[in-house]
Each structure stands twice: as C-alpha cells, then as structure tokens.
Protein backbone atom coordinates (compact mmCIF):
# COMPACT_ATOMS: atom_id res chain seq x y z
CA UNK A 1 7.12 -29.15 16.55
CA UNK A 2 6.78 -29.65 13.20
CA UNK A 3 2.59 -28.71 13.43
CA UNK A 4 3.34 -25.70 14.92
CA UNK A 5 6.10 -24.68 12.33
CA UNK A 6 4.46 -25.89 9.09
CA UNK A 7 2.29 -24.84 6.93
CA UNK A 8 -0.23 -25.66 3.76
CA UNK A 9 -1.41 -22.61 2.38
CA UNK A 10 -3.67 -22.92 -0.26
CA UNK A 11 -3.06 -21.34 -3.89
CA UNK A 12 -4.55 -20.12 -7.38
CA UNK A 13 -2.16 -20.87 -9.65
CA UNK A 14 -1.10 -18.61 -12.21
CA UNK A 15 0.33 -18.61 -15.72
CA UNK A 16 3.66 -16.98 -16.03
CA UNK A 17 4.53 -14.73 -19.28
CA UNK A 18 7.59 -14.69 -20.74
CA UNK A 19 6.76 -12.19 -24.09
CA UNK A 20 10.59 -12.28 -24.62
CA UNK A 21 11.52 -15.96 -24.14
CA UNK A 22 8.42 -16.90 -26.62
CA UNK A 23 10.06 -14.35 -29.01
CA UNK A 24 13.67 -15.70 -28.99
CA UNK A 25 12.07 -19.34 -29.24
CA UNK A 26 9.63 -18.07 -31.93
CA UNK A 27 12.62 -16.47 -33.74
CA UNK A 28 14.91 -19.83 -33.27
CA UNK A 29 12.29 -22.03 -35.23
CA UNK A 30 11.68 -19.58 -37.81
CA UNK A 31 15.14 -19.69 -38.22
CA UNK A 32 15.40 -23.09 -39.53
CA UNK A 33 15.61 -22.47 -43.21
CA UNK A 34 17.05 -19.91 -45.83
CA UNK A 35 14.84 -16.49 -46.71
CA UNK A 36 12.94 -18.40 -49.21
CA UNK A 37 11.71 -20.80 -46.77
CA UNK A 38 10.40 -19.23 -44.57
CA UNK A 39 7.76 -21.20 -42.36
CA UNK A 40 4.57 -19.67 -40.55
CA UNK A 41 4.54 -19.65 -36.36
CA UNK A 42 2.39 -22.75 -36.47
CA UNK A 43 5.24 -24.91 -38.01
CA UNK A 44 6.36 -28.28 -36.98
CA UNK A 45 9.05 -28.61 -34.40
CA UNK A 46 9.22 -32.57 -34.50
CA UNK A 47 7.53 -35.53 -36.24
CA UNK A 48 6.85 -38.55 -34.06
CA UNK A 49 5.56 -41.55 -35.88
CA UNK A 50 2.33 -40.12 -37.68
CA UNK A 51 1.84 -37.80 -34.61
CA UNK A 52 3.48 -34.53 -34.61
CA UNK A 53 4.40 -31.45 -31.75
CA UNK A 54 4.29 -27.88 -33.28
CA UNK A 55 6.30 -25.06 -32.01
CA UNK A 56 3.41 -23.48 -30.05
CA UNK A 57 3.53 -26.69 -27.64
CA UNK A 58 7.20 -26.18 -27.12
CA UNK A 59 6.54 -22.06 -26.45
CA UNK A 60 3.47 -23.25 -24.29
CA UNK A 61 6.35 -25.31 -21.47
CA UNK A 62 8.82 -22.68 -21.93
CA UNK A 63 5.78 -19.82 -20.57
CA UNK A 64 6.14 -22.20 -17.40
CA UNK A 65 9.98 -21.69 -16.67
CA UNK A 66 10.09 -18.42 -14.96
CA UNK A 67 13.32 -16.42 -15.05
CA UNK A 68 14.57 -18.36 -18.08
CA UNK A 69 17.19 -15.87 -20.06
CA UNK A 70 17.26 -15.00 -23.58
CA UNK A 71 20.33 -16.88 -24.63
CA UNK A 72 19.31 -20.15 -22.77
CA UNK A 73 15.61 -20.31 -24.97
CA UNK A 74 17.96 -22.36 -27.54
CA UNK A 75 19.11 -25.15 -24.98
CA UNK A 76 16.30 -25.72 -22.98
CA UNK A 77 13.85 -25.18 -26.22
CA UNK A 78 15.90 -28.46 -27.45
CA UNK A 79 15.32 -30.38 -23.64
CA UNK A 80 11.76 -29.30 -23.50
CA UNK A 81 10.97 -31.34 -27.15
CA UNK A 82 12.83 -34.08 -26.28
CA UNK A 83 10.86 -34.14 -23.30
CA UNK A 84 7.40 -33.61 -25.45
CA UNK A 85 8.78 -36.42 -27.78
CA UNK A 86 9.12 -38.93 -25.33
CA UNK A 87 5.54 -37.63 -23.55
CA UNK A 88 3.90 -38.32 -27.63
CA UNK A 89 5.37 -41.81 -27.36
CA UNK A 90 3.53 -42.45 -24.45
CA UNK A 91 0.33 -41.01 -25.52
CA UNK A 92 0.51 -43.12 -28.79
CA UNK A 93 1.11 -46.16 -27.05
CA UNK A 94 -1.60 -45.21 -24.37
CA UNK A 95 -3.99 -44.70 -27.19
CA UNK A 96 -3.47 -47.83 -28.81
CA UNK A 97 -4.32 -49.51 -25.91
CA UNK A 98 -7.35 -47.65 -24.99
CA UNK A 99 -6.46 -46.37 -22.08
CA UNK A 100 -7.81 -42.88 -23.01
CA UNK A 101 -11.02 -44.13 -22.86
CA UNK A 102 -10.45 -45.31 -19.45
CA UNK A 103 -13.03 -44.14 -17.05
CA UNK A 104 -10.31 -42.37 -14.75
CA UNK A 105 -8.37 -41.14 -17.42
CA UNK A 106 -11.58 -39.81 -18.53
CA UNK A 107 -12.65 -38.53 -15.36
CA UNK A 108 -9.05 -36.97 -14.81
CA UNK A 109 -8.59 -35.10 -18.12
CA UNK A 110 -12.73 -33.72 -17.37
CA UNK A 111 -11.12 -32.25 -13.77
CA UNK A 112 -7.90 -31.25 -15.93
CA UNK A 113 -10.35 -29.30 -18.10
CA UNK A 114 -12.27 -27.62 -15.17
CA UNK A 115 -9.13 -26.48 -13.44
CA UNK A 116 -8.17 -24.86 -16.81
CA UNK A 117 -10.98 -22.99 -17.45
CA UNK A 118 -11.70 -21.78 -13.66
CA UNK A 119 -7.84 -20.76 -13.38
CA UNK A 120 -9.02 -18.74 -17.13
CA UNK A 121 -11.69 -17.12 -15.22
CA UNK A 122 -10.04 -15.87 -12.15
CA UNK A 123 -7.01 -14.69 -14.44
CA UNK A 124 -9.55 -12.40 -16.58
CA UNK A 125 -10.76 -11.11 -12.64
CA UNK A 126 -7.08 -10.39 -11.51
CA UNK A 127 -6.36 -8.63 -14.74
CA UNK A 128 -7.84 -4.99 -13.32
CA UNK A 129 -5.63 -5.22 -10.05
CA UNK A 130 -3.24 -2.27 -9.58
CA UNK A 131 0.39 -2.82 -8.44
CA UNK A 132 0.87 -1.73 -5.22
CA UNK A 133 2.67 1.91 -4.73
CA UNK A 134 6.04 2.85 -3.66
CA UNK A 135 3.97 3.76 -0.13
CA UNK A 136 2.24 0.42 0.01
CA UNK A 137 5.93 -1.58 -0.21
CA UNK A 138 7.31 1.08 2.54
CA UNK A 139 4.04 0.36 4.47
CA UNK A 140 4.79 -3.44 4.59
CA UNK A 141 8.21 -3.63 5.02
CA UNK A 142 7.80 -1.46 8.13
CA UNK A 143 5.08 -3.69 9.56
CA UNK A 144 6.69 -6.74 9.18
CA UNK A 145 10.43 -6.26 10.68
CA UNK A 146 10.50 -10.43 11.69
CA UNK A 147 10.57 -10.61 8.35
CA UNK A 148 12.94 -7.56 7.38
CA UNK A 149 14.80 -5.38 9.13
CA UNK A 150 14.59 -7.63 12.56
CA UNK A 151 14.74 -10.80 10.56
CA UNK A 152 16.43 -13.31 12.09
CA UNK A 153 17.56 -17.46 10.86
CA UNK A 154 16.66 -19.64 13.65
CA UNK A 155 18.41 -22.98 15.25
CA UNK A 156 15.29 -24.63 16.48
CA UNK A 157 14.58 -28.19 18.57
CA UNK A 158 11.47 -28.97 18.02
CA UNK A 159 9.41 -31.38 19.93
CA UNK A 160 6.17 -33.48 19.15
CA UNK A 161 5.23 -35.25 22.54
CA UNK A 162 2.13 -37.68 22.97
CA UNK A 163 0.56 -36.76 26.11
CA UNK A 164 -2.83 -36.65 27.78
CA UNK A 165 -4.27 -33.55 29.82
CA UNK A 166 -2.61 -34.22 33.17
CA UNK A 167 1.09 -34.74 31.38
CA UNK A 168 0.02 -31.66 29.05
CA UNK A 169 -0.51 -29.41 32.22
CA UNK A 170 2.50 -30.76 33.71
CA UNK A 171 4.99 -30.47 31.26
CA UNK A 172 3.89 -26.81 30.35
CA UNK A 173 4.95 -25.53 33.80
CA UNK A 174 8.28 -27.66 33.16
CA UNK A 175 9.14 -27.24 29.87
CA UNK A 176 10.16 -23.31 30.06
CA UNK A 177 12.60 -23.98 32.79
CA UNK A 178 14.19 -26.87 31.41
CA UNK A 179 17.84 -25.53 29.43
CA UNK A 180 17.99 -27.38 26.40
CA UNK A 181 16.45 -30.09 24.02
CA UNK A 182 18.70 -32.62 25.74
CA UNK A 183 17.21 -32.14 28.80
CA UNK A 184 12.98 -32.60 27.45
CA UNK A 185 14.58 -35.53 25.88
CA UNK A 186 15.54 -36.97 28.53
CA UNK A 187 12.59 -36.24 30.80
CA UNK A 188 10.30 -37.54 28.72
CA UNK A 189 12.45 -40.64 28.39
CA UNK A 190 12.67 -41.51 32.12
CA UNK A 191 8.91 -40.45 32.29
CA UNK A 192 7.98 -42.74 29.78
CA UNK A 193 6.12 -40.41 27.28
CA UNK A 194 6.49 -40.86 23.35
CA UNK A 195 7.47 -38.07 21.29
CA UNK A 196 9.29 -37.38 18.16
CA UNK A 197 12.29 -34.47 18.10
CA UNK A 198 14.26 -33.10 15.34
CA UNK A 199 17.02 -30.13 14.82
CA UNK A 200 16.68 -27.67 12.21
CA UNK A 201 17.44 -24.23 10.94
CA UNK A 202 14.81 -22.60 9.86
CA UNK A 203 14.30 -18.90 7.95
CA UNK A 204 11.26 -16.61 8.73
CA UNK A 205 9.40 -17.94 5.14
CA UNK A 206 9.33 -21.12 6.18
CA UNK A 207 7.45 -20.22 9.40
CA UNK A 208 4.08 -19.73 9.93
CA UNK A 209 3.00 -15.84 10.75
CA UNK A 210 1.56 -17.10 13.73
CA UNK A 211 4.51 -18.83 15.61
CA UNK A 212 7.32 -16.55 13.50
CA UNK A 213 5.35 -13.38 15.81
CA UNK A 214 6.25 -15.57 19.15
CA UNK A 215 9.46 -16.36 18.10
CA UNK A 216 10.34 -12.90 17.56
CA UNK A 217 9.74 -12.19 20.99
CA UNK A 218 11.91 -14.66 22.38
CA UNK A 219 15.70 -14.98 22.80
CA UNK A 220 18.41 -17.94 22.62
CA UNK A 221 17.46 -20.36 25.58
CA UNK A 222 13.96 -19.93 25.24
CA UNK A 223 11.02 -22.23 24.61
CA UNK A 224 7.79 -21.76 22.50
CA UNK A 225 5.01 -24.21 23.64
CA UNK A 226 1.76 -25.10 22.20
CA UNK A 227 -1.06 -27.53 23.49
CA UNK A 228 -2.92 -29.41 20.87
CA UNK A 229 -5.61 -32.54 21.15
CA UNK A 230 -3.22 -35.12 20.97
CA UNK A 231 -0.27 -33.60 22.77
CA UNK A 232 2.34 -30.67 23.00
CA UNK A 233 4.18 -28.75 20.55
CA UNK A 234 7.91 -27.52 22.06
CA UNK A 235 10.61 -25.70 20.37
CA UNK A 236 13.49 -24.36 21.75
CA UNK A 237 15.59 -21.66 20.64
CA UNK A 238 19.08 -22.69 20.40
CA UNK A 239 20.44 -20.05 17.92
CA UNK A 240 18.44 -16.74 16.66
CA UNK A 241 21.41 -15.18 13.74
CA UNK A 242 20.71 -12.16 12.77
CA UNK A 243 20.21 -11.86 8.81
CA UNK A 244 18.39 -8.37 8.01
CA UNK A 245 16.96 -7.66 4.22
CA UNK A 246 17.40 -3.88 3.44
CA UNK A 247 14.08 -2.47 2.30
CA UNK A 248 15.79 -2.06 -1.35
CA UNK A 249 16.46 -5.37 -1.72
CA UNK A 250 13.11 -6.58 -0.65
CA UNK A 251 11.14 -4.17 -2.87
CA UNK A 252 10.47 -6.19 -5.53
CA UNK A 253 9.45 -9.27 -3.67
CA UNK A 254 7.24 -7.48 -1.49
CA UNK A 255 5.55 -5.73 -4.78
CA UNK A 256 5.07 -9.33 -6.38
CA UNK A 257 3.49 -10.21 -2.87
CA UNK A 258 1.32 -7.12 -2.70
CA UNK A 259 0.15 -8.14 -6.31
CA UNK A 260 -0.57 -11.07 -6.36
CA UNK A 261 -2.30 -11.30 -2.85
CA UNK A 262 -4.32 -8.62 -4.09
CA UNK A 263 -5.12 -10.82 -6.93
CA UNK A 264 -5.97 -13.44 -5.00
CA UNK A 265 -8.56 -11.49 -2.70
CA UNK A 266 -10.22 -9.76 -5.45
CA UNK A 267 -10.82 -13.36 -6.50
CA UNK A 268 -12.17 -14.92 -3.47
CA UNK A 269 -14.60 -12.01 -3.41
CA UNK A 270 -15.59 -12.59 -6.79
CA UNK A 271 -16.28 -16.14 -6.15
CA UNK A 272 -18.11 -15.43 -2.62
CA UNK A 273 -20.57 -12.56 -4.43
CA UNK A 274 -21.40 -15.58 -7.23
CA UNK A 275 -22.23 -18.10 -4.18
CA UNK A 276 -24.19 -15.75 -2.91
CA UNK A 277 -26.23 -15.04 -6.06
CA UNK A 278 -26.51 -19.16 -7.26
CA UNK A 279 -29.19 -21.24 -6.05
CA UNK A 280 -26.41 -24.27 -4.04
CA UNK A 281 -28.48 -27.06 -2.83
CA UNK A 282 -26.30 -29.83 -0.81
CA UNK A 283 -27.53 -33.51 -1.39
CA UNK A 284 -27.30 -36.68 0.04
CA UNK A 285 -24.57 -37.61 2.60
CA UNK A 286 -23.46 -33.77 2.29
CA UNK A 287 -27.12 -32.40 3.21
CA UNK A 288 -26.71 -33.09 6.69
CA UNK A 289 -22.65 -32.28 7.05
CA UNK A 290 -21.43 -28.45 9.10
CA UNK A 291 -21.02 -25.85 6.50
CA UNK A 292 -17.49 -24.20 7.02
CA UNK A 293 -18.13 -20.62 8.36
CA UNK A 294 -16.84 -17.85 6.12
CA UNK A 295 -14.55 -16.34 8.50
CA UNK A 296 -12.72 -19.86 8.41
CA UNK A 297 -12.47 -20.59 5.14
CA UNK A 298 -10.83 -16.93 4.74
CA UNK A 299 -8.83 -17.90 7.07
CA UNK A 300 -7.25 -20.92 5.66
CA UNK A 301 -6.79 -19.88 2.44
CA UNK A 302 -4.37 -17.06 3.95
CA UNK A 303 -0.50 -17.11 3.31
CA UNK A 304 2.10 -16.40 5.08
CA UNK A 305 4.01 -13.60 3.63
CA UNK A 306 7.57 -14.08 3.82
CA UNK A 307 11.31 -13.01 2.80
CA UNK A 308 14.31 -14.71 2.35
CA UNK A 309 17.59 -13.95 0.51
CA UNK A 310 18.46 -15.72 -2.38
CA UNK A 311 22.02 -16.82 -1.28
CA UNK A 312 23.48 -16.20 2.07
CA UNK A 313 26.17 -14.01 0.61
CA UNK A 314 23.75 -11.47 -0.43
CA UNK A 315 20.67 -9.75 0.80
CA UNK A 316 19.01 -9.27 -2.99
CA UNK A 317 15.53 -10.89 -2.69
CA UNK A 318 14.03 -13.75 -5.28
CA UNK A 319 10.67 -13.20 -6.08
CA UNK A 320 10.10 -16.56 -7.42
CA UNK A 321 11.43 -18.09 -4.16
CA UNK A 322 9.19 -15.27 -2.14
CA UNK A 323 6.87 -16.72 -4.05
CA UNK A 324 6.98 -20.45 -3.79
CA UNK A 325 7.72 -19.82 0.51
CA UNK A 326 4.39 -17.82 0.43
CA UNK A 327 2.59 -21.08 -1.25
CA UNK A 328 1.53 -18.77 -4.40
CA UNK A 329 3.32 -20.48 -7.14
C-alpha cells in the first residue's frame, strides 16, 4: 500500500548556521601564513586558471553540513574546495561555450534567484518566532504516544490491487478475514486481479499521521484497508515491536519540530494576508481552471510530525533525522 503509507510533504527550506564551524574554518585559512602575513577574511582559498574561489564560498557549503564538529572543519574544508575546484572547471568551460547564455540556463539561474530571495523573505518572517516551552514539549509528547511512549516499528505487507467497484466491495468484506499476505496473494491470483505487494518494516516517521493513527489501533494479524479510484490499498500487520522514546530523549527533537512548524505557519499566514491584499488576476488557459480552496492547500502543505531513534541501540533522538522524516529539511 505504498499510497496509503507515503507521503510528500511540502517544505520551506531553511539555511542552517554553524557560527562555530565558520569560525574554526575562518581561523584555519587565516592560519596560512606567519604573524606578518596575515591575510583579511576575504582571502583566496584556491586559484583556478584566471578564475578564483575565496574562503567565504568554502564557509558558504560548510553552513549547509549540519552537525559538522569542530575538529572535522579542517578535512571536509579541504573536500568541499576540491569539490568547488572541479565545479569552477566546469563553469569556465561552460562559459566558453556559451552555454550561460543559454535560454534555460538563463531561465534556471532567474528561478534560482527567486527561490533565494523568497526563502530571504520568509527567513526575516520566522526570525520573531519563540521556541516552544518546557510545557509545550510535555504537551506534545503526551498527545502523540504512536509516536512516543506507545511507539511501535511495524512489519507491514502491503498491497496495491487494481480493481473496479464490484471487486472493491468484495474484497473489503474479504480482506479482514483473510490470515496473512500469502493468502490476498493468492486470492487475487486465482481471481485474476493485478496488484503489486511488497514487505517492509516501517517506523512511525515514515508513516503518514493519518494511517500511523489506524495502525495504532490495530494488533499483529490485522489488516488496514483503504478504497481509492483505481483500486484498494491493504496492509497487514505481521509484526508491531515495541520501541518507546522516553520524553527526555525526544525533547529536543520535538522543540526543533515545535520551532520550526511554528515557523512555517507564521509564514503561510504571512503569505495568505499579502494574497489577500494584491490585486491576482489569472490569464489565459489558467482564467478558466478551479482555484484550490484554502482549507486544502493548508492541508497539503502539512507534515507529519514524527520520531525515530537514531540507532536501534539507543533511544537518544536526531533532530536532523526528525527533521528530514517530517519533510522540513
């Protein structure tokens, strides 16, 4: 059922600062010389043919490698100009052929640019959200114990059948008494009916809110199934393993969760009051087409928020993994 268990939730991105990797990097390229030669911030970090690629590019990757430790900065400074180095190559050889002035290259960087400064704008927005209080994470740990303190990792069969509405209705009275995957399988086989199955294990973040509640009220042997307009959705339960996160060790995910889902509805907000205020007139082909209602465009650009562990061994929480399961990174 890999509809039903999937998701694509949409995202702002964000810049993440590192104040004390740029200062080790800053302090490893000033380091280059004796007292007396000191060089200013802006300095060269390599010289490519008559192009060159300062230290402020290298610092500007390096903001993008989140948890990066002071005493790696030195080794993956090196990797990330090597990896600028061979990017200049490519832009001076693309430039000598022209290709910047290629009508999609031009068109891309000009939807580069307006992602930039858009992202720039809801940043400066998100800047006067508060981080949530020790209440607030206490608050959503307790309303969410699929994802904590009942959490459970999940051996799932899921099920994508073709079927039309008379083999729909059928198979949804004959589905929940059937005892395992085998068995649908095989039924469907015999009756003739396409379908595509697959097993996996699956932990609450990579679940969608929706079908992680209905799962949680389930046990082993059980089956979850959905109608859609082409067919059925079926999982069943084989395995349900308990694998709690302690409300200590999920504190800080939940606070980066808090925050930054915060950030990302004072944003929406922002950008629904300025529709509101602009003059929008729809032309052409578009003039004619169903505006999405607001209520489902809020909708979709919800996340799921979810937990997971960042080894099995332990129940200390990732943020940057929380993170990237809850679509926000």
């Amino acid at each position: 059922m890999t509809s039903a268990l999937s998701t694509r939730p949409t995202r702002l991105s964000r810049l993440v600062l590192v104040p004390t990797v740029l200062a080790c990097a800053a302090l490893l390229a000033a380091c280059g010389g004796g007292d007396g030669d000191k060089k200013p911030a802006t300095q060269v970090a390599a010289k490519v043919n008559s192009g060159e690629i300062s230290v402020h590019q290298v610092n500007q990757v390096l903001q993008r490698q989140p948890g990066l430790k002071p005493e790696q900065v030195q080794a993956v400074s090196r990797r990330v100009l090597d990896g600028l180095v061979d990017q200049e190559l490519a832009i001076q050889q693309a430039t000598e052929q022209k290709l910047d002035r290629d009508p999609r290259v031009v068109s891309a960087i000009e939807a580069a640019k307006r992602d930039i400064i858009a992202r720039a704008y809801a940043d400066k927005i998100a800047e006067s959200v508060s981080a949530p209080t020790p209440e607030e994470v206490k608050a959503y740990y307790d309303s969410k114990p699929e994802l904590f303190s009942k959490r459970r990792i999940y051996a799932l069969q899921e099920f994508n059948i073709e079927a039309n509405a008379e083999q729909k209705a059928a198979l949804q009275s004959k589905i929940p008494g059937l005892r395992n995957g085998e068995e649908l399988a095989s039924a469907l086989k015999n009756a003739g009916i396409r379908f595509g199955a697959r097993a996996v294990t699956q932990a609450p973040e990579n679940i969608p809110m929706g079908a992680l509640a209905e799962l949680a009220k389930i046990g082993e042997g059980q089956w979850l199934v959905k109608a859609g307009p082409a067919g059925l959705s079926a999982v069943f339960v084989a395995g349900a393993k308990p694998a709690p996160v302690t409300e200590e060790a999920a504190k800080k995910a939940i606070e980066q969760f808090l925050l930054t889902d915060r950030k990302r509805k004072l944003v929406s907000d922002s950008i629904k009051k300025l529709r509101e205020s602009a003059k929008i007139e729809y032309v052409g082909t578009f003039a004619n087409a169903a505006p999405v209602p607001a209520e489902a465009a809020s909708a979709a650009a919800e996340v799921t928020p979810t937990v997971a562990p960042t080894a099995p061994a332990s129940d200390a929480l990732d943020a940057a993994t929380l993170q990237k399961g809850l679509g926000l990174k």
